[in-house]
C-alpha atoms as a PDB file:
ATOM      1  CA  UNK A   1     -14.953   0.426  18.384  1.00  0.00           C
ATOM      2  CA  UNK A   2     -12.564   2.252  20.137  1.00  0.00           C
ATOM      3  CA  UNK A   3      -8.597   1.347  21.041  1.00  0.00           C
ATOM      4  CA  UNK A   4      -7.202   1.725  24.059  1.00  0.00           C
ATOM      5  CA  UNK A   5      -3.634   2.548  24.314  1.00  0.00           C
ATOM      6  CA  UNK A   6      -1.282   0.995  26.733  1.00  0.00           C
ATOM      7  CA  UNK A   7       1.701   1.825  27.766  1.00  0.00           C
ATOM      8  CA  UNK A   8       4.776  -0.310  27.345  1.00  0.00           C
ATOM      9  CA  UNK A   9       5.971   0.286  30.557  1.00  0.00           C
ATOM     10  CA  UNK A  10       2.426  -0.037  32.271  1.00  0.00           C
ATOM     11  CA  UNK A  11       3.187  -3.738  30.542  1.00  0.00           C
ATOM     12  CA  UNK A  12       6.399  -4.679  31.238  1.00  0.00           C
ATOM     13  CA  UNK A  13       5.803  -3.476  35.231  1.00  0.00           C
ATOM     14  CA  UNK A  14       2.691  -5.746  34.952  1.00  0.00           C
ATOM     15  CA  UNK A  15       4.163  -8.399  33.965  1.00  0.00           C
ATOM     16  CA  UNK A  16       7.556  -8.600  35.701  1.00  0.00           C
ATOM     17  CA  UNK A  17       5.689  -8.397  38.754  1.00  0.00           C
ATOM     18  CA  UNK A  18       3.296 -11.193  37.670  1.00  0.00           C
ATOM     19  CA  UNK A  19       6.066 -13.456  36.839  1.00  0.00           C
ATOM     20  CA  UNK A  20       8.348 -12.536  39.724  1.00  0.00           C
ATOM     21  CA  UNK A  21      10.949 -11.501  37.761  1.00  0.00           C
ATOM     22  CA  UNK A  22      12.925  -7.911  38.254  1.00  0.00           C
ATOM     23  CA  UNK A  23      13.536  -5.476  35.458  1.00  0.00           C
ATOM     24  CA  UNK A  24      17.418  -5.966  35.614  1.00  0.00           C
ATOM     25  CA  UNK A  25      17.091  -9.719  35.935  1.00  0.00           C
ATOM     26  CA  UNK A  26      14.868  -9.132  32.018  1.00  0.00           C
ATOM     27  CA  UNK A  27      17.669  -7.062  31.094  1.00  0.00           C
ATOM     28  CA  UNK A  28      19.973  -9.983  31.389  1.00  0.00           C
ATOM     29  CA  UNK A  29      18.374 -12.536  29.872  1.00  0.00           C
ATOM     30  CA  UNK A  30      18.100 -10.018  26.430  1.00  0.00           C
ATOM     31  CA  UNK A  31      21.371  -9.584  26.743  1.00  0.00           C
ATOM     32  CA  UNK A  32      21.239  -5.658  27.189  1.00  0.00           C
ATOM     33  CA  UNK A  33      22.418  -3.405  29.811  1.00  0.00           C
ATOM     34  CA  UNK A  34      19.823  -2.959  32.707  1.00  0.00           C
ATOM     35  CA  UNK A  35      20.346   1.044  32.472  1.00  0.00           C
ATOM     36  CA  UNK A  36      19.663   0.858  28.284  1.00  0.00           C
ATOM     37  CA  UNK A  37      16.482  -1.502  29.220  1.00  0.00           C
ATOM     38  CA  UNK A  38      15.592   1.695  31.962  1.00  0.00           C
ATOM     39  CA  UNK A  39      15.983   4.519  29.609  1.00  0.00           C
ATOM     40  CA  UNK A  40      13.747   2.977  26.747  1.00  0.00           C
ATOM     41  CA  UNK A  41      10.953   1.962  29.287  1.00  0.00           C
ATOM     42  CA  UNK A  42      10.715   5.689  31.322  1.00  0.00           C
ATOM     43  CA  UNK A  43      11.298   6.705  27.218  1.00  0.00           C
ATOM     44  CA  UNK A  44       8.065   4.767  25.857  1.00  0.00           C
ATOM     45  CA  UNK A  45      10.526   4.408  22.710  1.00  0.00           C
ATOM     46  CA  UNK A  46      10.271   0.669  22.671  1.00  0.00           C
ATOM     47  CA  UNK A  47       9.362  -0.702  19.336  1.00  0.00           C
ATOM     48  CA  UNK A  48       6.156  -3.262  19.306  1.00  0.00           C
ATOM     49  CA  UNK A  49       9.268  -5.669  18.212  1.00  0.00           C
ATOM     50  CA  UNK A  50      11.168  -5.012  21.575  1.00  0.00           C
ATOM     51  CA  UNK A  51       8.415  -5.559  23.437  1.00  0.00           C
ATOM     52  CA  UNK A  52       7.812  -8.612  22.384  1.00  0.00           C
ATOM     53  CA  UNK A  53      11.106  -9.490  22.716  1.00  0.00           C
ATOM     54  CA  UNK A  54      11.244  -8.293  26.575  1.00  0.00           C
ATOM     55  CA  UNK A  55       7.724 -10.684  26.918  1.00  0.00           C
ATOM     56  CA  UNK A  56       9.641 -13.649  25.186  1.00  0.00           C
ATOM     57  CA  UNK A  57      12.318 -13.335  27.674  1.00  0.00           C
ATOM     58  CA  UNK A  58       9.729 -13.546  30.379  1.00  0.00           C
ATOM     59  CA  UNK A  59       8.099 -16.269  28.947  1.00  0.00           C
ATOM     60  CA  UNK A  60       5.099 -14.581  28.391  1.00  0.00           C
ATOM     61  CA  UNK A  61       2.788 -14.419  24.938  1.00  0.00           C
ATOM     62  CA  UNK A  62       0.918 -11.280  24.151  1.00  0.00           C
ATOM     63  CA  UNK A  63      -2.627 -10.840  22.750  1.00  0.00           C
ATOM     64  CA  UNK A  64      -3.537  -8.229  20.736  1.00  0.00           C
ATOM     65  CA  UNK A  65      -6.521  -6.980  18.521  1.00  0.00           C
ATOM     66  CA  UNK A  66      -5.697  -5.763  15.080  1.00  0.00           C
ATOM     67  CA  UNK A  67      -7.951  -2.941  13.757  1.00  0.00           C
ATOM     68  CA  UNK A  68      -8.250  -3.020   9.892  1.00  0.00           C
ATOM     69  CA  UNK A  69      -9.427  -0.310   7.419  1.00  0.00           C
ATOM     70  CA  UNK A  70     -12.574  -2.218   6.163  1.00  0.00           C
ATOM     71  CA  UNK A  71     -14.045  -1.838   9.970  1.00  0.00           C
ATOM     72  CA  UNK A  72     -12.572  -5.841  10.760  1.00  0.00           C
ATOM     73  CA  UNK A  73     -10.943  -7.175  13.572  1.00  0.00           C
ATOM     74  CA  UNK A  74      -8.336  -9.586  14.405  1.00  0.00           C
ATOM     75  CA  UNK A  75      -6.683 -10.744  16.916  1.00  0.00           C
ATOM     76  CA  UNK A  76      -3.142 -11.036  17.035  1.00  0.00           C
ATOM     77  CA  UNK A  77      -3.589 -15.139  16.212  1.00  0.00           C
ATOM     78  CA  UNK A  78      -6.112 -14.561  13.502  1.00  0.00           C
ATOM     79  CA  UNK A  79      -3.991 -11.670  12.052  1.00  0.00           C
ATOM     80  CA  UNK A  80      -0.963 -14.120  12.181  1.00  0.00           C
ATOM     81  CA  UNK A  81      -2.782 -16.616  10.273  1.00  0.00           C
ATOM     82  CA  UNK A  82      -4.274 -14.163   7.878  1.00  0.00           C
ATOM     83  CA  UNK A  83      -1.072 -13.019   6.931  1.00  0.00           C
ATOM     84  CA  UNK A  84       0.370 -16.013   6.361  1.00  0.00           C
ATOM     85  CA  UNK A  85      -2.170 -16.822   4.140  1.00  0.00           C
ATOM     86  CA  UNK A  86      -1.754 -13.561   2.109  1.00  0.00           C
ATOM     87  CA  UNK A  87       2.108 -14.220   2.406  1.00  0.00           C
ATOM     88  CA  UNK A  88       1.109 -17.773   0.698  1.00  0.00           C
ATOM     89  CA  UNK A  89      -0.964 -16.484  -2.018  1.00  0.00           C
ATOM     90  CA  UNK A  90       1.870 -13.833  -3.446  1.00  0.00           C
ATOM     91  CA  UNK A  91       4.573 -16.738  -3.128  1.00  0.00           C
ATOM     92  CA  UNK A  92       2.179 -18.763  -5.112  1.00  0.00           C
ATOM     93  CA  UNK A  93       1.606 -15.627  -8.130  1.00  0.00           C
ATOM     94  CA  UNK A  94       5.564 -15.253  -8.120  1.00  0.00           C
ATOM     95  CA  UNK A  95       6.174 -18.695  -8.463  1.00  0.00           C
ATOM     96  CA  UNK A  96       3.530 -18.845 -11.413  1.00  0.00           C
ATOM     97  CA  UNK A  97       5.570 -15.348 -12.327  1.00  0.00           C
ATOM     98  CA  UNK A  98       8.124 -17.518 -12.642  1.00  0.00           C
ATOM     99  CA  UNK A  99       7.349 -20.311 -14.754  1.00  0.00           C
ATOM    100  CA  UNK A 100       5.938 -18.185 -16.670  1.00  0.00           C
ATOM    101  CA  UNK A 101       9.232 -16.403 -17.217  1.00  0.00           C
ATOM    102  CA  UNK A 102      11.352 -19.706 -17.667  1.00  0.00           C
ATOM    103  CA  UNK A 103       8.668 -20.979 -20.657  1.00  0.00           C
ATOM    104  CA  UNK A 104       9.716 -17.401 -22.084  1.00  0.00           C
ATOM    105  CA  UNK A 105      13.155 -18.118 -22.007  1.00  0.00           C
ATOM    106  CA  UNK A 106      12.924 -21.206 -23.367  1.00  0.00           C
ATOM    107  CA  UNK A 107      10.503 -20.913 -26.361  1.00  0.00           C
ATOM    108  CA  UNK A 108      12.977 -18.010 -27.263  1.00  0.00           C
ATOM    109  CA  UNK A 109      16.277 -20.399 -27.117  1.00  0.00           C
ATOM    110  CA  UNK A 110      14.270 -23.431 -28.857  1.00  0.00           C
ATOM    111  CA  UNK A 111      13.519 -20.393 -31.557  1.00  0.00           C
ATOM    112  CA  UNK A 112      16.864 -19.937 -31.690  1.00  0.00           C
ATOM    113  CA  UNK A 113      18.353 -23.611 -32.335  1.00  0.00           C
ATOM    114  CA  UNK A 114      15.884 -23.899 -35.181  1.00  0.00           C
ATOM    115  CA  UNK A 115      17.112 -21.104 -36.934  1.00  0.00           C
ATOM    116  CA  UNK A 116      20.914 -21.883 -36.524  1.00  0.00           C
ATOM    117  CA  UNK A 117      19.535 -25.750 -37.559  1.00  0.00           C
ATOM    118  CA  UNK A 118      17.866 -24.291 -40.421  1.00  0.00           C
ATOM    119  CA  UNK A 119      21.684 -22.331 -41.628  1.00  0.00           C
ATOM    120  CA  UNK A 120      23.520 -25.661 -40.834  1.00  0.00           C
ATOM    121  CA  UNK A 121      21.651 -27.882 -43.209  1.00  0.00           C
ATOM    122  CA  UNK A 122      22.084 -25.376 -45.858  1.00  0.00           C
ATOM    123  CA  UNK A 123      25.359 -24.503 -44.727  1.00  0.00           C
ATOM    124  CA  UNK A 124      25.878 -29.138 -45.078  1.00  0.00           C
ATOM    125  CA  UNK A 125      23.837 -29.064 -48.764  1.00  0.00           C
ATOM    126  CA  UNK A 126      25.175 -28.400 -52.084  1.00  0.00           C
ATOM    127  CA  UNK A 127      25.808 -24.703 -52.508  1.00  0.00           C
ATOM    128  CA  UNK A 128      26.631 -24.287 -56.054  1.00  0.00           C
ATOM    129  CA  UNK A 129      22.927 -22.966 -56.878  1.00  0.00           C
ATOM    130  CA  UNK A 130      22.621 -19.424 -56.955  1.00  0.00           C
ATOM    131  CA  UNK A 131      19.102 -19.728 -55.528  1.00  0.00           C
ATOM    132  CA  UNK A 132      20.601 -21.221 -52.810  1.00  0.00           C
ATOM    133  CA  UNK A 133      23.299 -19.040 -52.110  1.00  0.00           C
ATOM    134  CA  UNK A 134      21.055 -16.034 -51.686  1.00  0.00           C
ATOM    135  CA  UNK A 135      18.948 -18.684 -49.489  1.00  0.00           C
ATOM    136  CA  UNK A 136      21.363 -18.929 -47.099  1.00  0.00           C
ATOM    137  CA  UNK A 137      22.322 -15.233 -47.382  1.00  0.00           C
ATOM    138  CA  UNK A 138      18.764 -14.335 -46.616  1.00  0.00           C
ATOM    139  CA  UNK A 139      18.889 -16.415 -42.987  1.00  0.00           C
ATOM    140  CA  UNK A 140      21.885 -15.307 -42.274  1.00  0.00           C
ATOM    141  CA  UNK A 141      20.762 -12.055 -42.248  1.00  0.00           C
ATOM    142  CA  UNK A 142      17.409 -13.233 -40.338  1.00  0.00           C
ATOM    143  CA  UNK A 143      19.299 -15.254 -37.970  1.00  0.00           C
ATOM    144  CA  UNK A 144      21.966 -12.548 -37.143  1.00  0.00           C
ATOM    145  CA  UNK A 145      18.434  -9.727 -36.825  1.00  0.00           C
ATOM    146  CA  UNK A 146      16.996 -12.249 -34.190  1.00  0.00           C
ATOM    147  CA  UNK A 147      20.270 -12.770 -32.339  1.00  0.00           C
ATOM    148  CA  UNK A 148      20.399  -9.413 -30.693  1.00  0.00           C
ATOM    149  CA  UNK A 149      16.753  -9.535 -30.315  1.00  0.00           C
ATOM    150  CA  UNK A 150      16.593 -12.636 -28.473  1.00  0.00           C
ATOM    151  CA  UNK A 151      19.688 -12.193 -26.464  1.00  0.00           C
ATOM    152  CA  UNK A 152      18.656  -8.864 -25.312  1.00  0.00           C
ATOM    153  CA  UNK A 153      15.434 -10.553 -23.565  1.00  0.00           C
ATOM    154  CA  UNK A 154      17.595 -13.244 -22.506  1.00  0.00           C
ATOM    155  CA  UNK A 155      19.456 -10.616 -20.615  1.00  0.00           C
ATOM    156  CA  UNK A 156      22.918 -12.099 -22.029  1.00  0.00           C
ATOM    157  CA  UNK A 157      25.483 -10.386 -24.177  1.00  0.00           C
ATOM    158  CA  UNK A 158      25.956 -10.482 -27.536  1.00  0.00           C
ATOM    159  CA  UNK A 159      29.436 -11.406 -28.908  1.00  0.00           C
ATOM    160  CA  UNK A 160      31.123 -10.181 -32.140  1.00  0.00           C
ATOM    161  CA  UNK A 161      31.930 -13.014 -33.868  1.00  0.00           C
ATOM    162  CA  UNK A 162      34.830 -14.028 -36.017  1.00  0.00           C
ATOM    163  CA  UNK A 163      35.109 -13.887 -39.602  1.00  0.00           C
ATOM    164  CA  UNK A 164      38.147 -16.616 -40.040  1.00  0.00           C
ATOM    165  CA  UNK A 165      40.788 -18.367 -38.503  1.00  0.00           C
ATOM    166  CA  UNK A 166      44.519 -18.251 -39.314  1.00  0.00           C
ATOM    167  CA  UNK A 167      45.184 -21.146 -41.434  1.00  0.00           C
ATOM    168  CA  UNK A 168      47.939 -22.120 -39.899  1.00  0.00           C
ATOM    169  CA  UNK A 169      46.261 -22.586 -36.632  1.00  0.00           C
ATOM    170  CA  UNK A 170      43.569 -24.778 -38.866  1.00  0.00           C
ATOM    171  CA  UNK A 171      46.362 -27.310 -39.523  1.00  0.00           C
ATOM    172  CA  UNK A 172      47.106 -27.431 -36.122  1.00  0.00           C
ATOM    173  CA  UNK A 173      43.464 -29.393 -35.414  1.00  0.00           C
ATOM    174  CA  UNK A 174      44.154 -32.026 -38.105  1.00  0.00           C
ATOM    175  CA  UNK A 175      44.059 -35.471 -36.697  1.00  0.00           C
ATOM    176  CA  UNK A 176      42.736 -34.607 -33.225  1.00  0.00           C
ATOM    177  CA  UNK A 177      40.226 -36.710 -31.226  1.00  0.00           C
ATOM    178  CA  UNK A 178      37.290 -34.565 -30.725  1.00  0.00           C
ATOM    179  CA  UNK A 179      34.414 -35.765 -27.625  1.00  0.00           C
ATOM    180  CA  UNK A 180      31.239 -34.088 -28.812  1.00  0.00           C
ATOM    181  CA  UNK A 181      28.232 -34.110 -26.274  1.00  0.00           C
ATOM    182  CA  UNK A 182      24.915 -33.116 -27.115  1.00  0.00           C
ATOM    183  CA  UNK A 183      21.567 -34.863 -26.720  1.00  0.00           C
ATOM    184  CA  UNK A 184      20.538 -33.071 -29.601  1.00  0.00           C
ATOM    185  CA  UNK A 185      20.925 -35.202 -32.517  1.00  0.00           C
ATOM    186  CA  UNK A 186      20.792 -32.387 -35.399  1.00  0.00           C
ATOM    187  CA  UNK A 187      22.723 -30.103 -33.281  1.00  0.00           C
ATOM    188  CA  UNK A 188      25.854 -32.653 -32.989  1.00  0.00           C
ATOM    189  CA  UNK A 189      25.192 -33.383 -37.050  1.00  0.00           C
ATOM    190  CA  UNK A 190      25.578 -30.137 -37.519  1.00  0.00           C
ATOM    191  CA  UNK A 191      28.867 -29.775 -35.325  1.00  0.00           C
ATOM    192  CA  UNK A 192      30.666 -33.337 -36.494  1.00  0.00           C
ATOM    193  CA  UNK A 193      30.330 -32.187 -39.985  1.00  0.00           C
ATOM    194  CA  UNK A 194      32.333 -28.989 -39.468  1.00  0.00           C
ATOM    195  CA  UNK A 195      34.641 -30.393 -36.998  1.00  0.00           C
ATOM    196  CA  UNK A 196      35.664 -33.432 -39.499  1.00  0.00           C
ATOM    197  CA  UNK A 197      35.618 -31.104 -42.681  1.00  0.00           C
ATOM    198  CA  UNK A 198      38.364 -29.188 -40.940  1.00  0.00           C
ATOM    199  CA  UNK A 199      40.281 -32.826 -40.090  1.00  0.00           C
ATOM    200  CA  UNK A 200      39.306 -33.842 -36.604  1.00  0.00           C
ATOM    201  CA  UNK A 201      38.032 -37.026 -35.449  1.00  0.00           C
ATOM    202  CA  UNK A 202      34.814 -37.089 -33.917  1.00  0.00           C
ATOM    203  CA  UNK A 203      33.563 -39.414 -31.261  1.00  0.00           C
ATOM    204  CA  UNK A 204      29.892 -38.644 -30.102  1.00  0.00           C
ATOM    205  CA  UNK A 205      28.343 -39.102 -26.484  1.00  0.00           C
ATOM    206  CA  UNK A 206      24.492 -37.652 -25.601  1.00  0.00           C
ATOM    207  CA  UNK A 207      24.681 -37.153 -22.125  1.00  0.00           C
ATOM    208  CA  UNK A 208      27.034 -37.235 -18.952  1.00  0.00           C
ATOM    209  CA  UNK A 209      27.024 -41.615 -18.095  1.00  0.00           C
ATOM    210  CA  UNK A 210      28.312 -41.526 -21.866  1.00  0.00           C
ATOM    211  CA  UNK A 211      31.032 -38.882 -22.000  1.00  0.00           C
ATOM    212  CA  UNK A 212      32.450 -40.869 -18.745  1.00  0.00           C
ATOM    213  CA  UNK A 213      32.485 -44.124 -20.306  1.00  0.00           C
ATOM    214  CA  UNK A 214      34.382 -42.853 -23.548  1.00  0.00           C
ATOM    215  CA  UNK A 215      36.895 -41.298 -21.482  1.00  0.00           C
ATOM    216  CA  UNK A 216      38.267 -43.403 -19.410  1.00  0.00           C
ATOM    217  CA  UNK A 217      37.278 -46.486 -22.100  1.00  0.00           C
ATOM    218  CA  UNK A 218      40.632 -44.092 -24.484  1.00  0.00           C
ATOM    219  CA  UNK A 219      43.961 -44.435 -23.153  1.00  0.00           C
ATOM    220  CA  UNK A 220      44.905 -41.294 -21.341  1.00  0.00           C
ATOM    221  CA  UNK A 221      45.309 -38.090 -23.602  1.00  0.00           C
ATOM    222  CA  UNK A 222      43.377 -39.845 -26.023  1.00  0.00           C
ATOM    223  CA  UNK A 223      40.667 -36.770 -26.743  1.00  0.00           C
ATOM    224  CA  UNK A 224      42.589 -32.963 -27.751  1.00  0.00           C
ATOM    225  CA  UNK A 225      38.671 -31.920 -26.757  1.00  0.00           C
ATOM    226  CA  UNK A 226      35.501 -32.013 -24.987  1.00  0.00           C
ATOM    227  CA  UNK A 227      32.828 -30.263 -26.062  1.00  0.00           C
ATOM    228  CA  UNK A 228      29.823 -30.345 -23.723  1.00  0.00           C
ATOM    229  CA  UNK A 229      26.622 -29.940 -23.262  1.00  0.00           C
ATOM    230  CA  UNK A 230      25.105 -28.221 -20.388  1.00  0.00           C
ATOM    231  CA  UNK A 231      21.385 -29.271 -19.761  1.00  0.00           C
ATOM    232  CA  UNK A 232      21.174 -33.483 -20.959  1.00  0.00           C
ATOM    233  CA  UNK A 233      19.537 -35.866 -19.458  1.00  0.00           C
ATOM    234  CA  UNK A 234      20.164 -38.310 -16.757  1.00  0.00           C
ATOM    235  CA  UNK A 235      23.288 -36.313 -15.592  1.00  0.00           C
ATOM    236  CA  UNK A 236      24.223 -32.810 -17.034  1.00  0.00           C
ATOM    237  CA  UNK A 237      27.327 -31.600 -18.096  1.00  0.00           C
ATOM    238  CA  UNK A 238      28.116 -29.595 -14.683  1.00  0.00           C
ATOM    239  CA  UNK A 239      28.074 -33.041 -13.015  1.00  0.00           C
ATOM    240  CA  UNK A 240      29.986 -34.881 -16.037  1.00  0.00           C
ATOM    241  CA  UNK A 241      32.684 -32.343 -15.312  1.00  0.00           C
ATOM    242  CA  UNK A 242      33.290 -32.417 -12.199  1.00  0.00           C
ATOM    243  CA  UNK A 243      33.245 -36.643 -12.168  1.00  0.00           C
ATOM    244  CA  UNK A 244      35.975 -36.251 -14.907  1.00  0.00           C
ATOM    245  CA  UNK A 245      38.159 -33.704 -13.001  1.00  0.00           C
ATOM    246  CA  UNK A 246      37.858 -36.185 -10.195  1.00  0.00           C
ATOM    247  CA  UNK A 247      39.261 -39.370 -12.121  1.00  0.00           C
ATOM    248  CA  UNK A 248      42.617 -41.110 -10.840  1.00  0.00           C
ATOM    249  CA  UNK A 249      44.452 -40.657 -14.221  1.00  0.00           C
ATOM    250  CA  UNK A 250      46.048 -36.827 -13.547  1.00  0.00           C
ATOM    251  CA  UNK A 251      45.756 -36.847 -17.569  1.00  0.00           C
ATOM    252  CA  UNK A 252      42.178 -38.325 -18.182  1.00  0.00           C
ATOM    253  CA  UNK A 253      41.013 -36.001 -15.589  1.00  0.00           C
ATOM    254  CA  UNK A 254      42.885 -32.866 -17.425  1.00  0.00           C
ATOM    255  CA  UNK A 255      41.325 -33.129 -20.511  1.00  0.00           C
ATOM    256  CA  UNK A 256      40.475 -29.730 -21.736  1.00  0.00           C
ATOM    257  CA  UNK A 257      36.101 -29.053 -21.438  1.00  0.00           C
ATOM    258  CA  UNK A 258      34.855 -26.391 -23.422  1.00  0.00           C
ATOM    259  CA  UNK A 259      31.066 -25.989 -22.196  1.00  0.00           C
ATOM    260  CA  UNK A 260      28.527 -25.656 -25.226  1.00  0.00           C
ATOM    261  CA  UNK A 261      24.973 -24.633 -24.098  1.00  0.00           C
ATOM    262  CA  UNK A 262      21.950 -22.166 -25.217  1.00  0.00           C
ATOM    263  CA  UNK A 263      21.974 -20.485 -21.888  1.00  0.00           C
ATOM    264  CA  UNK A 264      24.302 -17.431 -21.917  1.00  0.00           C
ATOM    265  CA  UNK A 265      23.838 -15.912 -18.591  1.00  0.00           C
ATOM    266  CA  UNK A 266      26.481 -15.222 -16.260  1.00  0.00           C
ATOM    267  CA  UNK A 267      25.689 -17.486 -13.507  1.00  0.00           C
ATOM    268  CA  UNK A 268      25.939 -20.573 -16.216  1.00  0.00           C
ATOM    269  CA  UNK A 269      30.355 -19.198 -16.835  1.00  0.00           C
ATOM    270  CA  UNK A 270      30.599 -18.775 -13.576  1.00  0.00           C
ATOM    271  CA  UNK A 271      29.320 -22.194 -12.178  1.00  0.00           C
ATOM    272  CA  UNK A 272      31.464 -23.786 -15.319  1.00  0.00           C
ATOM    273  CA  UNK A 273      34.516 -22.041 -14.607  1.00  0.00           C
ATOM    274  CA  UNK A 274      33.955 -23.295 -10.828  1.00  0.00           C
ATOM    275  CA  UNK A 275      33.402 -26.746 -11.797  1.00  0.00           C
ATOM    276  CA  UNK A 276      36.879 -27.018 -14.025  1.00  0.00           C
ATOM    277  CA  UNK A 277      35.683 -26.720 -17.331  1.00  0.00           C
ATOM    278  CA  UNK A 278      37.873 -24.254 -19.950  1.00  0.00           C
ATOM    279  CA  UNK A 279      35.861 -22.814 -22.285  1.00  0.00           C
ATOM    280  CA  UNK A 280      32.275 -21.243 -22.785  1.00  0.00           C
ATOM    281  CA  UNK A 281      30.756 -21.584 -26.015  1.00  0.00           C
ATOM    282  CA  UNK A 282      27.064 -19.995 -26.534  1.00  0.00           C
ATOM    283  CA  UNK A 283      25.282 -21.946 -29.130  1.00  0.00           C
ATOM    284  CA  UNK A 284      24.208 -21.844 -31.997  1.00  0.00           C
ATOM    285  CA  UNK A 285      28.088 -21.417 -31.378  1.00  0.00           C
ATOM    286  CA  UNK A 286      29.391 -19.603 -35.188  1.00  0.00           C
ATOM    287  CA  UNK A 287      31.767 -22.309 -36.742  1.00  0.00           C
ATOM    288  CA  UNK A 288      34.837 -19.650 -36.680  1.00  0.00           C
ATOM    289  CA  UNK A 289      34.170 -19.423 -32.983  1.00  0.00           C
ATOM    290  CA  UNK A 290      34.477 -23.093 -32.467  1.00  0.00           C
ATOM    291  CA  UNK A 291      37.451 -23.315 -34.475  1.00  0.00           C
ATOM    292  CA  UNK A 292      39.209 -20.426 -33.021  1.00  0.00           C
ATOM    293  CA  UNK A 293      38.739 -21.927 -29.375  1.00  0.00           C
ATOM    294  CA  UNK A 294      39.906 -25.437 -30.585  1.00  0.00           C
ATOM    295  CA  UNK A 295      42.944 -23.537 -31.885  1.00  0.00           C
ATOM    296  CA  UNK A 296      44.049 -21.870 -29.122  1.00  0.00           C
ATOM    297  CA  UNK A 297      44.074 -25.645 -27.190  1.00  0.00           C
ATOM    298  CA  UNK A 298      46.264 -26.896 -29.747  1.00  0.00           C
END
């Protein structure tokens, strides 16, 4: 089957007459000059796009058949709806894409927790064994292996960690009123245990209803710190933050939030730093870290 070309002008003469409307009167409803609208019809360099924008001005829809490799034709209503549905289908593969991507990501941080879970509990146990020593050496050294591994297909960036913290900045933390929020229930074990070892008070919340109640159930100033989790239930700790720096009491709603999450990517720091909170903490968050940023509050 042969095509048969038209010209664009051989149309737009066609149909200006047919519809009683002049070429300069087109030009002014598309908002062109009449002489640019002249030049690209004697021209033939109007695009298939301008040409249907000169027929939409008109009021007029144009037909067309659609000649494909495979020896198949369309016309322009069957090739709009075949493309739509092709259009469909790769949405549908990059959405699956997608979720595939995000399970990915989150086996690898769930990997993650249970290995820092796995050095907390030994870190918590009795450690006057040598067998146990060299235990906890040997994950360490796993742990601190997997770290760059799993951060690197995370697409975040490591941080060096610190090996200690002055002591007199230590000192400083004794007797401070700690929030810790987490609906994980080993990882705030794990965190109240160092936190109280070094002489804070710890008060414990699991998602963002809770961490609202505690504060404004304290008087005012009451908590030095709030660590919090990112991704909880019921209401997550973007939203608890930005209830708290919306509270009436100037103080209550000041209290320092230091975010503590598994998700290290750069749109999670920005989105906390533009919700009010302080800190960022990537966990499992080293205890010198957590100590070093609690100093620098106090």
């Amino acid at each position: 089957m042969g095509m048969c070309a038209v010209k664009t002008s051989e149309i737009i003469n066609q149909v200006c007459t047919r519809v009683g409307v002049a070429k300069s009167e087109l030009a002014k409803r598309m908002g062109v000059y009449p002489s640019s609208l002249y030049r690209k019809i004697a021209r033939e360099s109007m695009t298939l796009e301008e040409l249907q924008e000169c027929l939409d001005a008109l009021g007029v829809m144009m037909e067309m058949e659609f000649y494909y490799p495979d020896g198949q034709t369309y016309s322009s209503q069957e090739n709009n709806k075949l493309v739509r549905e092709r259009l469909g289908l790769v949405e549908t593969e990059l959405e699956a894409a997608n979720r595939k991507e995000a399970f990915h990501q989150q086996s690898l941080r769930e990997l993650r927790t249970e290995l820092n879970s796995a050095v907390g509990y030994l870190e918590l146990s009795d450690r006057q064994g040598v067998r146990v020593e060299d235990y906890l050496a040997k994950l360490r050294a796993i742990l601190k292996s997997m770290e760059g591994t799993i951060t690197c297909a995370l697409g975040e960036t490591l941080e060096e960690e610190p090996t200690n913290v002055d002591a007199r900045r230590l000192e400083t933390l004794r007797g401070r009123h700690i929030l810790l929020v987490d609906d994980n229930n080993l990882n705030r074990d794990i965190l109240k245990e160092v936190l109280e070892y070094h002489g804070l008070t710890v008060d414990e919340a699991c998602n963002g209803y809770e961490v609202l109640a505690a504060v404004q159930a304290k008087e005012p100033g009451y908590y030095f710190c709030i660590l919090m989790d990112i991704e909880m239930p019921m209401m997550d700790g973007f939203e608890a933050t930005m209830r708290i720096r919306k509270l009436n009491n100037r103080i209550r709603a000041n209290t320092p939030i230091i975010a503590l999450t598994a998700n290290a990517v750069a749109e999670y720091r920005k989105k906390g730093s533009a919700v009010g909170m302080d800190g960022y903490l990537v966990k499992p968050v080293h205890s010198m870290r957590l100590l070093a940023t609690l100093a620098k509050l106090a």
